[in-house]
PDB file of N, CA and C in Angstrom:
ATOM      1  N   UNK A   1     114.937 106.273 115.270  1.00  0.00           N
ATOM      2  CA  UNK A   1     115.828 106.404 116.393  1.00  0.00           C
ATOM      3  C   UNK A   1     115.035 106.522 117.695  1.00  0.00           C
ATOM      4  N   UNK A   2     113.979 107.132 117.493  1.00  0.00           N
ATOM      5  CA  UNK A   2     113.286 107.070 119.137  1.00  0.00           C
ATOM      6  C   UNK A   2     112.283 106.159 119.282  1.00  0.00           C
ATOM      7  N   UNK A   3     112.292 105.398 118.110  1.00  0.00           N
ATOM      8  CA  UNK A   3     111.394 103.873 118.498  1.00  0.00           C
ATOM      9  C   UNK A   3     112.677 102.884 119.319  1.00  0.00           C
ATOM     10  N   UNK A   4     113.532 103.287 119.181  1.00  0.00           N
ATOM     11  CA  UNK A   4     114.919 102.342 119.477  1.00  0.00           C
ATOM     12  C   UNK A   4     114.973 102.860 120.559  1.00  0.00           C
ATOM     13  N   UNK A   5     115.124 104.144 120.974  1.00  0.00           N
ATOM     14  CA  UNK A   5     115.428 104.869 122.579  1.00  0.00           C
ATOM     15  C   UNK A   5     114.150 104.087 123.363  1.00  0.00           C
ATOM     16  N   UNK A   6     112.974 103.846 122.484  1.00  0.00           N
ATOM     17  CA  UNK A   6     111.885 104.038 123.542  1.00  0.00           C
ATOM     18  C   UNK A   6     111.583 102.338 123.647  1.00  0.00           C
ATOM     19  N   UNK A   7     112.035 101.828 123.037  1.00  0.00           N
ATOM     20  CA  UNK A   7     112.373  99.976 122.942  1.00  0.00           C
ATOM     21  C   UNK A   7     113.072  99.768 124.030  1.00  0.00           C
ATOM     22  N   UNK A   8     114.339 100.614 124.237  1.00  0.00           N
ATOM     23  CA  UNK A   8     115.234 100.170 125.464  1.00  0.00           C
ATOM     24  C   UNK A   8     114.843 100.635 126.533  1.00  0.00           C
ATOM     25  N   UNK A   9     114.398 101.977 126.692  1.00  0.00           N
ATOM     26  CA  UNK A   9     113.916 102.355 127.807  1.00  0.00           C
ATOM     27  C   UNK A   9     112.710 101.163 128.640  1.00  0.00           C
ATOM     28  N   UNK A  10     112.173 100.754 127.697  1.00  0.00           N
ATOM     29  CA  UNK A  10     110.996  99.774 128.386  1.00  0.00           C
ATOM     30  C   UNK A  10     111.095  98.704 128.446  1.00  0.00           C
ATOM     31  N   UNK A  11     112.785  98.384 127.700  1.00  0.00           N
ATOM     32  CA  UNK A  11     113.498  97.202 128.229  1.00  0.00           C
ATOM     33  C   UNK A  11     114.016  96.820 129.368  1.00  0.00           C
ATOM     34  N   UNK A  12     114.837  98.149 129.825  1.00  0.00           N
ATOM     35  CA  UNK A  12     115.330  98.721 131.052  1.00  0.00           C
ATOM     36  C   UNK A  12     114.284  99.060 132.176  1.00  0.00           C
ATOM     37  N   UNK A  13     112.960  99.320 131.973  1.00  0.00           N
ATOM     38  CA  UNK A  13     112.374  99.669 132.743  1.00  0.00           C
ATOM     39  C   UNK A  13     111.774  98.306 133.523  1.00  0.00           C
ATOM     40  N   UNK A  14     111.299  97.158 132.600  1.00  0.00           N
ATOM     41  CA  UNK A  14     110.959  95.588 132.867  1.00  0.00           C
ATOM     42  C   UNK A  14     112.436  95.156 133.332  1.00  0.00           C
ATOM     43  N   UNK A  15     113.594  94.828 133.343  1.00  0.00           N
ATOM     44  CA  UNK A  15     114.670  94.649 133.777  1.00  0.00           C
ATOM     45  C   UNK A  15     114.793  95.406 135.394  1.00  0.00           C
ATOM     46  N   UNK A  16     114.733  96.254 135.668  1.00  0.00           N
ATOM     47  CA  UNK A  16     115.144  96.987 136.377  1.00  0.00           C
ATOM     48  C   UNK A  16     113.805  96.089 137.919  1.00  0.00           C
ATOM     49  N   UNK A  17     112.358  96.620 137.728  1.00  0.00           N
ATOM     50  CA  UNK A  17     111.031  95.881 137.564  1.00  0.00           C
ATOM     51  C   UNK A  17     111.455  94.077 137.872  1.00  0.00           C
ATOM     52  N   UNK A  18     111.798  93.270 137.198  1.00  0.00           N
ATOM     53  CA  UNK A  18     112.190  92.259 137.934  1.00  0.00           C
ATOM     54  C   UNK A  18     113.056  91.724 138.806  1.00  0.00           C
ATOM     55  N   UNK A  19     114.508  93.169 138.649  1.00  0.00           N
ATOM     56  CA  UNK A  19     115.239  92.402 139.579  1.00  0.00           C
ATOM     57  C   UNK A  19     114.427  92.895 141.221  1.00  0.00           C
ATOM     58  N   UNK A  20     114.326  93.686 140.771  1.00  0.00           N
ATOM     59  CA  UNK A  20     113.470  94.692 142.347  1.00  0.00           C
ATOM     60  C   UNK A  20     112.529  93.629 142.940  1.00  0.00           C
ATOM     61  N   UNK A  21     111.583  93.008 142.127  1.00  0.00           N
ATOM     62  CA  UNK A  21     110.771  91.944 142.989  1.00  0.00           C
ATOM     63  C   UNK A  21     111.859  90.705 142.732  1.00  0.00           C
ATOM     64  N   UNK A  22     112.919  90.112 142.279  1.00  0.00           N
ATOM     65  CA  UNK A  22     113.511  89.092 142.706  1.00  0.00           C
ATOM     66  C   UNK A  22     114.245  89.400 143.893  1.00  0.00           C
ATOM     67  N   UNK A  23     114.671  90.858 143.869  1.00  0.00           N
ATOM     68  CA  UNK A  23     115.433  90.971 145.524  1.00  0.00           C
ATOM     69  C   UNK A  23     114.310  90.742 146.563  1.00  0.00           C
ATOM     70  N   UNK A  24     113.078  91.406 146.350  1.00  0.00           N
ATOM     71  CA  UNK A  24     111.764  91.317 147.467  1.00  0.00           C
ATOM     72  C   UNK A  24     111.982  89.906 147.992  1.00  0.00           C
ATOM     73  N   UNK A  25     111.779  89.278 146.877  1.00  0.00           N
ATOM     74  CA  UNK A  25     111.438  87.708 147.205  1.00  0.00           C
ATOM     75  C   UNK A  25     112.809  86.907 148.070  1.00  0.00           C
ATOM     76  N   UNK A  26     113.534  87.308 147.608  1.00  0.00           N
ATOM     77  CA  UNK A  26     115.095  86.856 148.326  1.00  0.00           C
ATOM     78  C   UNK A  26     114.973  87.046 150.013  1.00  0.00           C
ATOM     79  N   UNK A  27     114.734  88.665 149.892  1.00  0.00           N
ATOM     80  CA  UNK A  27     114.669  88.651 151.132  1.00  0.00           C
ATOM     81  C   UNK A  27     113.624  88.583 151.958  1.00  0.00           C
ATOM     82  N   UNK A  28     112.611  87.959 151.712  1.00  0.00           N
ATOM     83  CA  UNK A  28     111.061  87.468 152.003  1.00  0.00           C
ATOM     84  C   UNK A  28     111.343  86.123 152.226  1.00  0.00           C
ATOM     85  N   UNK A  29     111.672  85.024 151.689  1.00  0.00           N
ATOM     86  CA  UNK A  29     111.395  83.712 151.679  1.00  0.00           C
ATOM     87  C   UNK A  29     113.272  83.299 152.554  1.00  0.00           C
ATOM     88  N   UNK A  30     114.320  84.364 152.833  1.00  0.00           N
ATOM     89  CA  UNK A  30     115.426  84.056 153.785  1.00  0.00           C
ATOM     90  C   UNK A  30     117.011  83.676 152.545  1.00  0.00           C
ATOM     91  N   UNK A  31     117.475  83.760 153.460  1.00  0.00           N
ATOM     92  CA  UNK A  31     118.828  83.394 152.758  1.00  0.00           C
ATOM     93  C   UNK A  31     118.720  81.726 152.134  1.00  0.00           C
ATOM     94  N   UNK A  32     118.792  80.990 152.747  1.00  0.00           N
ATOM     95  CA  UNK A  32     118.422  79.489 152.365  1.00  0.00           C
ATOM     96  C   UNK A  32     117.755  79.319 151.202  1.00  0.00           C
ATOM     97  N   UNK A  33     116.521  79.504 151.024  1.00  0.00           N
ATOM     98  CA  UNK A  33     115.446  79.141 150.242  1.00  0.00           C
ATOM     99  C   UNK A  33     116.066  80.319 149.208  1.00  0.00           C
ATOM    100  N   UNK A  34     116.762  81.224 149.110  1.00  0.00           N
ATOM    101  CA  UNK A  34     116.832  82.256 148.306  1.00  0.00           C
ATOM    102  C   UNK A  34     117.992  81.939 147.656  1.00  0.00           C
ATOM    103  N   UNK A  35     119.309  81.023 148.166  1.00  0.00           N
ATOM    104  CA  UNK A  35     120.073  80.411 147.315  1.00  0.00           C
ATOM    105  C   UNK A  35     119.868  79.319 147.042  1.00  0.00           C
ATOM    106  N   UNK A  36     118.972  78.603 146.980  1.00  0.00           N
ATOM    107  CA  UNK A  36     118.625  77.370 145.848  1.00  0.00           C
ATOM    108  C   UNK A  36     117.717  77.665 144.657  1.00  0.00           C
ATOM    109  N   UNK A  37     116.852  79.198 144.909  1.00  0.00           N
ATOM    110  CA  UNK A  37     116.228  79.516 143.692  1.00  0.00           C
ATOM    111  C   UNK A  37     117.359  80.430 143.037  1.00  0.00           C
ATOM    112  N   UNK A  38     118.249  81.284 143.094  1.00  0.00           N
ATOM    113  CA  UNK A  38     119.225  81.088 142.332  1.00  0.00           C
ATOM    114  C   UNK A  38     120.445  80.337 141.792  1.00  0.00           C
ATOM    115  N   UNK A  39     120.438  79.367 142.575  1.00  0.00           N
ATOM    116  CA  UNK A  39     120.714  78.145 141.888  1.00  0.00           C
ATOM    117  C   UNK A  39     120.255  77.302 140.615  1.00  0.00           C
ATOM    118  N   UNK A  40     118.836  77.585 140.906  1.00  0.00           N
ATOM    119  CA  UNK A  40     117.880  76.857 140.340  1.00  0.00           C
ATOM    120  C   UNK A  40     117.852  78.042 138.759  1.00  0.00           C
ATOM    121  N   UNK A  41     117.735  79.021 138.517  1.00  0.00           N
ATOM    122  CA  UNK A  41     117.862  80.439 137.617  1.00  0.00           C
ATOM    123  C   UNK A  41     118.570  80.489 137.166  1.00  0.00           C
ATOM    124  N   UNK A  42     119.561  80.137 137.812  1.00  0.00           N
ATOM    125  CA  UNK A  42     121.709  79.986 136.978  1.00  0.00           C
ATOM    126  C   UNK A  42     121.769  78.542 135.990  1.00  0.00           C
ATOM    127  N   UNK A  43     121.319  77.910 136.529  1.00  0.00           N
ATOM    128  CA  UNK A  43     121.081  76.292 135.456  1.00  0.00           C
ATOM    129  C   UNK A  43     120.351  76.676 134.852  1.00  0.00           C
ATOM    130  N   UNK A  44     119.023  77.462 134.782  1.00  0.00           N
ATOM    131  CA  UNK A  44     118.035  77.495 133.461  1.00  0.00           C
ATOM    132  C   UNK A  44     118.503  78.622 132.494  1.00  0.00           C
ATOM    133  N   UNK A  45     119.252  79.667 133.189  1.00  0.00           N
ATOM    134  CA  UNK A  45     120.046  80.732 132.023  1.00  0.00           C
ATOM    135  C   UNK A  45     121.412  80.201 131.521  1.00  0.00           C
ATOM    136  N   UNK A  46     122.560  79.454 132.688  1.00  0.00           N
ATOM    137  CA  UNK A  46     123.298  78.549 131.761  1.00  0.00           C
ATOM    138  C   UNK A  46     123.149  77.764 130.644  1.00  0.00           C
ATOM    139  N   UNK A  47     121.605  77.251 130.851  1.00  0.00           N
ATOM    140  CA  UNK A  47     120.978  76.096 129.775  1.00  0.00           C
ATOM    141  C   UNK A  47     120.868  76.888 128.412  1.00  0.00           C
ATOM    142  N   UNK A  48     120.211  77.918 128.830  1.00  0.00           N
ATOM    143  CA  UNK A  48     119.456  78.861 127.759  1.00  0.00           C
ATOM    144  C   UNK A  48     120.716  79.516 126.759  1.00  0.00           C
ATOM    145  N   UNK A  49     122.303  79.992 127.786  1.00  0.00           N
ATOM    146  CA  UNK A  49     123.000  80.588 127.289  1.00  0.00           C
ATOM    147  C   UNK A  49     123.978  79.414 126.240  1.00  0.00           C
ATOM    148  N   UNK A  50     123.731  77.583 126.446  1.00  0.00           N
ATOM    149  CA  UNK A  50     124.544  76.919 125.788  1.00  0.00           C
ATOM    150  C   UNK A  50     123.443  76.705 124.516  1.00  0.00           C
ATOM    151  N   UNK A  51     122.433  76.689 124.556  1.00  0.00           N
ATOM    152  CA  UNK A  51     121.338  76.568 123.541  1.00  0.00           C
ATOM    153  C   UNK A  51     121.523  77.769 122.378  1.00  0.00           C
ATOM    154  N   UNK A  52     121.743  78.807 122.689  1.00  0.00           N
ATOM    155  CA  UNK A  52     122.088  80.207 122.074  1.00  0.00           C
ATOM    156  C   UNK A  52     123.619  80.194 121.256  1.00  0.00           C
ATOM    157  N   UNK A  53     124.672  79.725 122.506  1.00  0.00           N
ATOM    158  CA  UNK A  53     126.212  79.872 121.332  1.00  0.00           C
ATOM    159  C   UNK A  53     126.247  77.980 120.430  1.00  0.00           C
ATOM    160  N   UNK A  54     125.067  77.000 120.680  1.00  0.00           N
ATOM    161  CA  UNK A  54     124.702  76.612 119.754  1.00  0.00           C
ATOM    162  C   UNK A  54     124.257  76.955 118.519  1.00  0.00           C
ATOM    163  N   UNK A  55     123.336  77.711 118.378  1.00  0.00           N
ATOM    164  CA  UNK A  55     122.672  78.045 117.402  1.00  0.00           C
ATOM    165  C   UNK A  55     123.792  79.554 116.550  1.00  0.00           C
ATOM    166  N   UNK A  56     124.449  79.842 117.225  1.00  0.00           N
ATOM    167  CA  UNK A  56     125.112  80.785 116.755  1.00  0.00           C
ATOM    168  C   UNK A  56     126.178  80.052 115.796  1.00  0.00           C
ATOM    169  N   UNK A  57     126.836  78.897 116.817  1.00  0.00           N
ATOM    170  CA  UNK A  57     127.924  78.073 115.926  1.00  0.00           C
ATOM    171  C   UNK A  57     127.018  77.534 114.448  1.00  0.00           C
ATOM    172  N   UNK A  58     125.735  77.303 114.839  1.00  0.00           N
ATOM    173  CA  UNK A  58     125.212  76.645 113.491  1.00  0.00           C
ATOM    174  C   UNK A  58     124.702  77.495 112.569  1.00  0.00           C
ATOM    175  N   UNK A  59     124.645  78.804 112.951  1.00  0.00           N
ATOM    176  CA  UNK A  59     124.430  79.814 112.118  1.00  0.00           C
ATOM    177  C   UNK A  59     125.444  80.294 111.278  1.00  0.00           C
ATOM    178  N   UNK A  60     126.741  80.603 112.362  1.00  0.00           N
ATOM    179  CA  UNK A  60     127.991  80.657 111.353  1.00  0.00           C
ATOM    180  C   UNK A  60     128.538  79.781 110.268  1.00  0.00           C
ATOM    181  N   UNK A  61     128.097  79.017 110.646  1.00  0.00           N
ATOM    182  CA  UNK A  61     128.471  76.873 109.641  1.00  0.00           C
ATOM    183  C   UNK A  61     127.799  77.390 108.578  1.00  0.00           C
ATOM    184  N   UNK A  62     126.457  78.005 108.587  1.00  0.00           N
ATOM    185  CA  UNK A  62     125.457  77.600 107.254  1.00  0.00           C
ATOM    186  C   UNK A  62     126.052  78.976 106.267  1.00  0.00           C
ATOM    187  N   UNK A  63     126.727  80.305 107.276  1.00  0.00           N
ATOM    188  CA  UNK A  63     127.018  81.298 106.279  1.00  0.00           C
ATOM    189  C   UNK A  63     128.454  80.992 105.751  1.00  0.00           C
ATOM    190  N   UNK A  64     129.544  80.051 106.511  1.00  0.00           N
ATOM    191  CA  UNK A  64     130.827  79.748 106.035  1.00  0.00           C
ATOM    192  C   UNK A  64     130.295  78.737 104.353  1.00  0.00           C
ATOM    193  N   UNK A  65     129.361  77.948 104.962  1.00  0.00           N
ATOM    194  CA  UNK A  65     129.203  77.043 103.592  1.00  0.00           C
ATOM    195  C   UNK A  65     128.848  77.662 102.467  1.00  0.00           C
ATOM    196  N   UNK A  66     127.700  78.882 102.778  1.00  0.00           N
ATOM    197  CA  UNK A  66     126.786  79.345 101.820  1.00  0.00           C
ATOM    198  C   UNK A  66     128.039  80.702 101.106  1.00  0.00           C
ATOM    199  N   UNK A  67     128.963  80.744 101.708  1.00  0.00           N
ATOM    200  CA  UNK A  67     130.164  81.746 101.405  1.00  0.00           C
ATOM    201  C   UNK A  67     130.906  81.028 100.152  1.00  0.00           C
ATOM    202  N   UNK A  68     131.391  79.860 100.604  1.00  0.00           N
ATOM    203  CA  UNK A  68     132.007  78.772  99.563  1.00  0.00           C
ATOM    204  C   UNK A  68     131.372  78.734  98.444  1.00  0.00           C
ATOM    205  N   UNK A  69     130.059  78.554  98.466  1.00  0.00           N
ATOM    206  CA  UNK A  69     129.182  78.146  97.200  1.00  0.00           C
ATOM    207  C   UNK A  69     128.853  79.154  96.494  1.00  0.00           C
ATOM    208  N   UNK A  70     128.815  80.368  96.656  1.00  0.00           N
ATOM    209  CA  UNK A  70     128.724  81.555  95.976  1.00  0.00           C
ATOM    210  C   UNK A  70     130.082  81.257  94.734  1.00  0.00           C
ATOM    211  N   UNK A  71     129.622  81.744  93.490  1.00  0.00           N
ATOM    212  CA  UNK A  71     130.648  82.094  92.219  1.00  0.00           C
ATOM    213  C   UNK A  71     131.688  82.732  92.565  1.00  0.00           C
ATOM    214  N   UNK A  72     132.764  82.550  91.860  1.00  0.00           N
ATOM    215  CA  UNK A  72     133.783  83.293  92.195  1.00  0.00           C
ATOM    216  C   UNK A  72     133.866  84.362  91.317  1.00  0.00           C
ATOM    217  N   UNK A  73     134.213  85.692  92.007  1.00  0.00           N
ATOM    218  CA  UNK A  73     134.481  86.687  90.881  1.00  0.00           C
ATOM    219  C   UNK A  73     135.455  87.187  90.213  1.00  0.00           C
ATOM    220  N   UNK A  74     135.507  87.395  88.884  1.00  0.00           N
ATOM    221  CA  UNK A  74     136.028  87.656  88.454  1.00  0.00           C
ATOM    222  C   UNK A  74     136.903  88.923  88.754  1.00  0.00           C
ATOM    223  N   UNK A  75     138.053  89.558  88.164  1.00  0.00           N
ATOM    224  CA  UNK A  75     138.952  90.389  87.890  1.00  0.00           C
ATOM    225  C   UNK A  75     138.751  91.473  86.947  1.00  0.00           C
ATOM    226  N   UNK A  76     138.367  92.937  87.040  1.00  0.00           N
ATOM    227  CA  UNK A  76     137.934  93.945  86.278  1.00  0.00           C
ATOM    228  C   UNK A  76     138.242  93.463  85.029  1.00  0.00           C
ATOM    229  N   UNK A  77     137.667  93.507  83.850  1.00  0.00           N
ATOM    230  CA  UNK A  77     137.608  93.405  82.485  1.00  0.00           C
ATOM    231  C   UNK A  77     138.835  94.409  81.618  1.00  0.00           C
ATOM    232  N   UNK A  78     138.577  96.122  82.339  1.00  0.00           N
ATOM    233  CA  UNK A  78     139.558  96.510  81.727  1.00  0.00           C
ATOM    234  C   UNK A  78     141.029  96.833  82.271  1.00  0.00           C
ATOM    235  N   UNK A  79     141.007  95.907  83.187  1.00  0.00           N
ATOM    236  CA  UNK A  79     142.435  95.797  83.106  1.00  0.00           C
ATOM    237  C   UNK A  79     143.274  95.661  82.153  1.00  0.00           C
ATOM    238  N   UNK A  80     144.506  96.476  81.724  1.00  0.00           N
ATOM    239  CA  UNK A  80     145.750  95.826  80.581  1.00  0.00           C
ATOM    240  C   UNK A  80     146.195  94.421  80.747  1.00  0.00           C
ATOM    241  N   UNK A  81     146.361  94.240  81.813  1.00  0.00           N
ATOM    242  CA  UNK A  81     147.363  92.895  82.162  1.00  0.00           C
ATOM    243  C   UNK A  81     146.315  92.195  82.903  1.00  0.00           C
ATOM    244  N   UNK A  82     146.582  90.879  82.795  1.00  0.00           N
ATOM    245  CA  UNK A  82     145.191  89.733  83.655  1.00  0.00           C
ATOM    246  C   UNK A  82     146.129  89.463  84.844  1.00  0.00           C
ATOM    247  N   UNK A  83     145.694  89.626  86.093  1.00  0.00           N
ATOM    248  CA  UNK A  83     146.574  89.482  86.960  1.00  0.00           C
ATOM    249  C   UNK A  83     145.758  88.268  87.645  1.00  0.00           C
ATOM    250  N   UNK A  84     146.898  87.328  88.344  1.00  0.00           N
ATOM    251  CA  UNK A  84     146.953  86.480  88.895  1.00  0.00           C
ATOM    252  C   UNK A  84     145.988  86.095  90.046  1.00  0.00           C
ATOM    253  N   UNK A  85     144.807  85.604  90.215  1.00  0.00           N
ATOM    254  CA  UNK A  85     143.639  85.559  91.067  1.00  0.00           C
ATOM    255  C   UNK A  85     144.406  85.488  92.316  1.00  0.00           C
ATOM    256  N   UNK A  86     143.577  86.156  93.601  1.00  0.00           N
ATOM    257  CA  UNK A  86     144.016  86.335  95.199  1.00  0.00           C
ATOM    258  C   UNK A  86     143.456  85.134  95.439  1.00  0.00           C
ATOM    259  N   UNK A  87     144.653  85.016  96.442  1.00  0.00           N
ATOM    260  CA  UNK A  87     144.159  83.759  97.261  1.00  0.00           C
ATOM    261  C   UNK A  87     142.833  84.043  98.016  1.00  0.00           C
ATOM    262  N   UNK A  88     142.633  82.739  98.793  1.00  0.00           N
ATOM    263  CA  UNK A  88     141.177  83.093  99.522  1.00  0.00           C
ATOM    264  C   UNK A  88     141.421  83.956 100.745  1.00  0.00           C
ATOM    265  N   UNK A  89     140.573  84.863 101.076  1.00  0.00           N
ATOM    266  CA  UNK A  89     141.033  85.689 102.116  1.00  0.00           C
ATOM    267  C   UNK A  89     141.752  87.161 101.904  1.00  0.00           C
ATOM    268  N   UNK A  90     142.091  86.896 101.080  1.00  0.00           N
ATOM    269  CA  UNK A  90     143.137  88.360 100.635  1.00  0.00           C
ATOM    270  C   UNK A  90     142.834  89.419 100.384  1.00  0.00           C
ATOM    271  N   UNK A  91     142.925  90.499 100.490  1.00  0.00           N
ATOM    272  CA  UNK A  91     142.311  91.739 100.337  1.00  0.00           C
ATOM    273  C   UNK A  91     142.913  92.140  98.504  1.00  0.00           C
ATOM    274  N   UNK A  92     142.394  92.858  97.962  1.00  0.00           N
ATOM    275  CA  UNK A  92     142.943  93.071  96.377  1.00  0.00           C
ATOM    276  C   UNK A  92     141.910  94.527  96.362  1.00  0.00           C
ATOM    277  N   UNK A  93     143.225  95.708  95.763  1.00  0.00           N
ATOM    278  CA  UNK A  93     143.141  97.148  96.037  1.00  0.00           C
ATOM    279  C   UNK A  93     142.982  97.403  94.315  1.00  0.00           C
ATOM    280  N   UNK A  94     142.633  98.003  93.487  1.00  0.00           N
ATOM    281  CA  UNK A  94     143.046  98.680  92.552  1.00  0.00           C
ATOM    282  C   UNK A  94     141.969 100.190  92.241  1.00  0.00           C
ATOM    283  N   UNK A  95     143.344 100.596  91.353  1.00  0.00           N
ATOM    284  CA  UNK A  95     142.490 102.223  90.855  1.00  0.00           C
ATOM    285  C   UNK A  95     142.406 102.916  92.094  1.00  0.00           C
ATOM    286  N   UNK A  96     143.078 102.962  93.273  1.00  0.00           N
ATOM    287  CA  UNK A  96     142.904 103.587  94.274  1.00  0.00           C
ATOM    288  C   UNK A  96     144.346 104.334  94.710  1.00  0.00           C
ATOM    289  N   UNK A  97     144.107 105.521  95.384  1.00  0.00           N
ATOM    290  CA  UNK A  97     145.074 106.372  96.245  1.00  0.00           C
ATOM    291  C   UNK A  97     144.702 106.263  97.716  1.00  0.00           C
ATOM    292  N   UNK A  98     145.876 106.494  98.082  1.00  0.00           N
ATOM    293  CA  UNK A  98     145.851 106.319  99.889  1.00  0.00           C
ATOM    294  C   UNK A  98     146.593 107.484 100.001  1.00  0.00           C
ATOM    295  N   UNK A  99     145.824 108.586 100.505  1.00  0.00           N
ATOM    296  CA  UNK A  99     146.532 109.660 100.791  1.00  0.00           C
ATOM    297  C   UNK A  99     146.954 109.702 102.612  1.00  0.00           C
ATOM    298  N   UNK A 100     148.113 109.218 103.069  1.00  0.00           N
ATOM    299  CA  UNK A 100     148.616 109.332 104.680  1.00  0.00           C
ATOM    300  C   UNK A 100     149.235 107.959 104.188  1.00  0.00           C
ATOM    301  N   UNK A 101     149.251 107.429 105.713  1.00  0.00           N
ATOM    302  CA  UNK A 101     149.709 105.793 106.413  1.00  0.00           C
ATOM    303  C   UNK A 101     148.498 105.006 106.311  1.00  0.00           C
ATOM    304  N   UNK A 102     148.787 103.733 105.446  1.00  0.00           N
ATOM    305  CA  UNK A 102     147.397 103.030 105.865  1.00  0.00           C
ATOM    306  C   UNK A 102     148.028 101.587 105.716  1.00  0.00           C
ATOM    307  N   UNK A 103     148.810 100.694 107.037  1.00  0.00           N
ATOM    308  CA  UNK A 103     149.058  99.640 106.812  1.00  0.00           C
ATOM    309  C   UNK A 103     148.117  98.903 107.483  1.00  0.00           C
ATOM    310  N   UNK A 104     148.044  98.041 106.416  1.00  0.00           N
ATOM    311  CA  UNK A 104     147.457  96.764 107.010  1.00  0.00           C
ATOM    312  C   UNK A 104     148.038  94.807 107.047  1.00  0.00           C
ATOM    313  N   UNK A 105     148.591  94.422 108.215  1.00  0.00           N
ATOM    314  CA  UNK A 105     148.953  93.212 108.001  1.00  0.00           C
ATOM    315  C   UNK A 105     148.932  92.136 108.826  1.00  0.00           C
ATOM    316  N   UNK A 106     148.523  91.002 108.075  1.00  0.00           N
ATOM    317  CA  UNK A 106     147.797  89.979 108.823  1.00  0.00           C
ATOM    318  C   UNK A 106     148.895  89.134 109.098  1.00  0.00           C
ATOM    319  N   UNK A 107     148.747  88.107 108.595  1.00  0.00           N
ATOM    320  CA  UNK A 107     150.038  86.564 108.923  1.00  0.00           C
ATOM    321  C   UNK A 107     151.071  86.805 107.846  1.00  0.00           C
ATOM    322  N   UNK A 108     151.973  87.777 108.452  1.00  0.00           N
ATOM    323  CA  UNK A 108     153.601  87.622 107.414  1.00  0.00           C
ATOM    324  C   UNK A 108     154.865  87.976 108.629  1.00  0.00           C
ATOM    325  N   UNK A 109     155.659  87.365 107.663  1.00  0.00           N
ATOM    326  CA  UNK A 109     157.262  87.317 108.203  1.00  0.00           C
ATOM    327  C   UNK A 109     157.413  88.251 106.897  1.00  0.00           C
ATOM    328  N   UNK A 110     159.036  88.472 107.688  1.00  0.00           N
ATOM    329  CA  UNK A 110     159.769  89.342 107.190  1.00  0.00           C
ATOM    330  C   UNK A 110     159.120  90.364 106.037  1.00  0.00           C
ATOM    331  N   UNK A 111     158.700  91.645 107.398  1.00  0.00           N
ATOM    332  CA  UNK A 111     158.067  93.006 106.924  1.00  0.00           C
ATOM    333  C   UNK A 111     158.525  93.599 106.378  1.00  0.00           C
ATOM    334  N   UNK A 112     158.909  94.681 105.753  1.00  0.00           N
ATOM    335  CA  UNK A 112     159.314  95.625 105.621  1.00  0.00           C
ATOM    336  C   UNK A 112     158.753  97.159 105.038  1.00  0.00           C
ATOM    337  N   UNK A 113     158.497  98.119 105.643  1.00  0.00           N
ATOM    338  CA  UNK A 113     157.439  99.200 105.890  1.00  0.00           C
ATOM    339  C   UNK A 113     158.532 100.448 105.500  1.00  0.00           C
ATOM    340  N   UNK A 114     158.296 101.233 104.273  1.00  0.00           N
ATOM    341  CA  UNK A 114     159.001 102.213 104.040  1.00  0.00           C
ATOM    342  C   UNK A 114     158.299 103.481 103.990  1.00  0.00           C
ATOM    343  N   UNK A 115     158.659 104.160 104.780  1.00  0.00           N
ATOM    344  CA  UNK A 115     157.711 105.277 105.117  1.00  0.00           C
ATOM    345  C   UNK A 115     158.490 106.921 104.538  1.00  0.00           C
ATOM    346  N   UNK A 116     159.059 106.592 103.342  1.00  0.00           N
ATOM    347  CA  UNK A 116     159.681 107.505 102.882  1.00  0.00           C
ATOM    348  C   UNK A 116     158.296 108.208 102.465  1.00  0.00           C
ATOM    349  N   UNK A 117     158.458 109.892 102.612  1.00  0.00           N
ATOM    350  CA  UNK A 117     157.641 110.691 101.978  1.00  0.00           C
ATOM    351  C   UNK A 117     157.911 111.669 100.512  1.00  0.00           C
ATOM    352  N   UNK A 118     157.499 111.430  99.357  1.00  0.00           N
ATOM    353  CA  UNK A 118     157.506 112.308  97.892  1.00  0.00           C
ATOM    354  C   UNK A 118     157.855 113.968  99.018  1.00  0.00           C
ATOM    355  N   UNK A 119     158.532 114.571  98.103  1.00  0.00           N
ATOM    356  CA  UNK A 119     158.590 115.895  98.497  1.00  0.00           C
ATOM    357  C   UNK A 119     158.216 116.237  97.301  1.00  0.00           C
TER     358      UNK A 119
END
């Protein structure tokens, strides 16, 4: 934990450290010359930021595929009854208590939520 505090701190400290000499320079070299080099900074971090949610889209692609290709698993063994495999996506609960409220619901019509309590 304080290799992590002390990672950011000297992240923050170089951050902090460049914008201070990019303002110097702004206001050293004039207004003019100081908005075409951020001009010029906004296209190379725009560039940088479409290069990045590239690689992210192609990162997600390779774990959606590599998700598919994994075995499918099976259904506890000692179950009494073989119940009917979940669709893809579906959440599947067993051997469990929910002691309170615990709804959860994604894409359905016609709900219906009974919140009667055991006395």
């Amino acid at each position: 934990m304080a290799r992590s505090r002390l990672l950011w701190a000297i992240v923050g400290l170089l951050t902090g450290l460049a914008l201070a000499g990019l303002a110097a320079y702004f206001v050293k070299v004039g207004l003019d010359d100081a908005d075409k080099t951020a001009s010029v900074i906004g296209a190379f971090i725009g560039l940088i930021g479409l290069g990045l949610a590239g690689y992210g889209i192609v990162l997600s692609r390779q774990a959606l595929l590599l998700s598919k290709a994994e075995p499918e698993r099976t259904q506890d063994s000692g179950s009494a009854t073989p119940e009917a495999k979940p669709a893809p996506g579906s959440q599947v609960v067993s051997n469990s208590w929910i002691g309170g409220d615990n709804i959860q619901i994604g894409q359905a019509r016609d709900v219906n939520i009974d919140r009667r309590r055991d006395s």
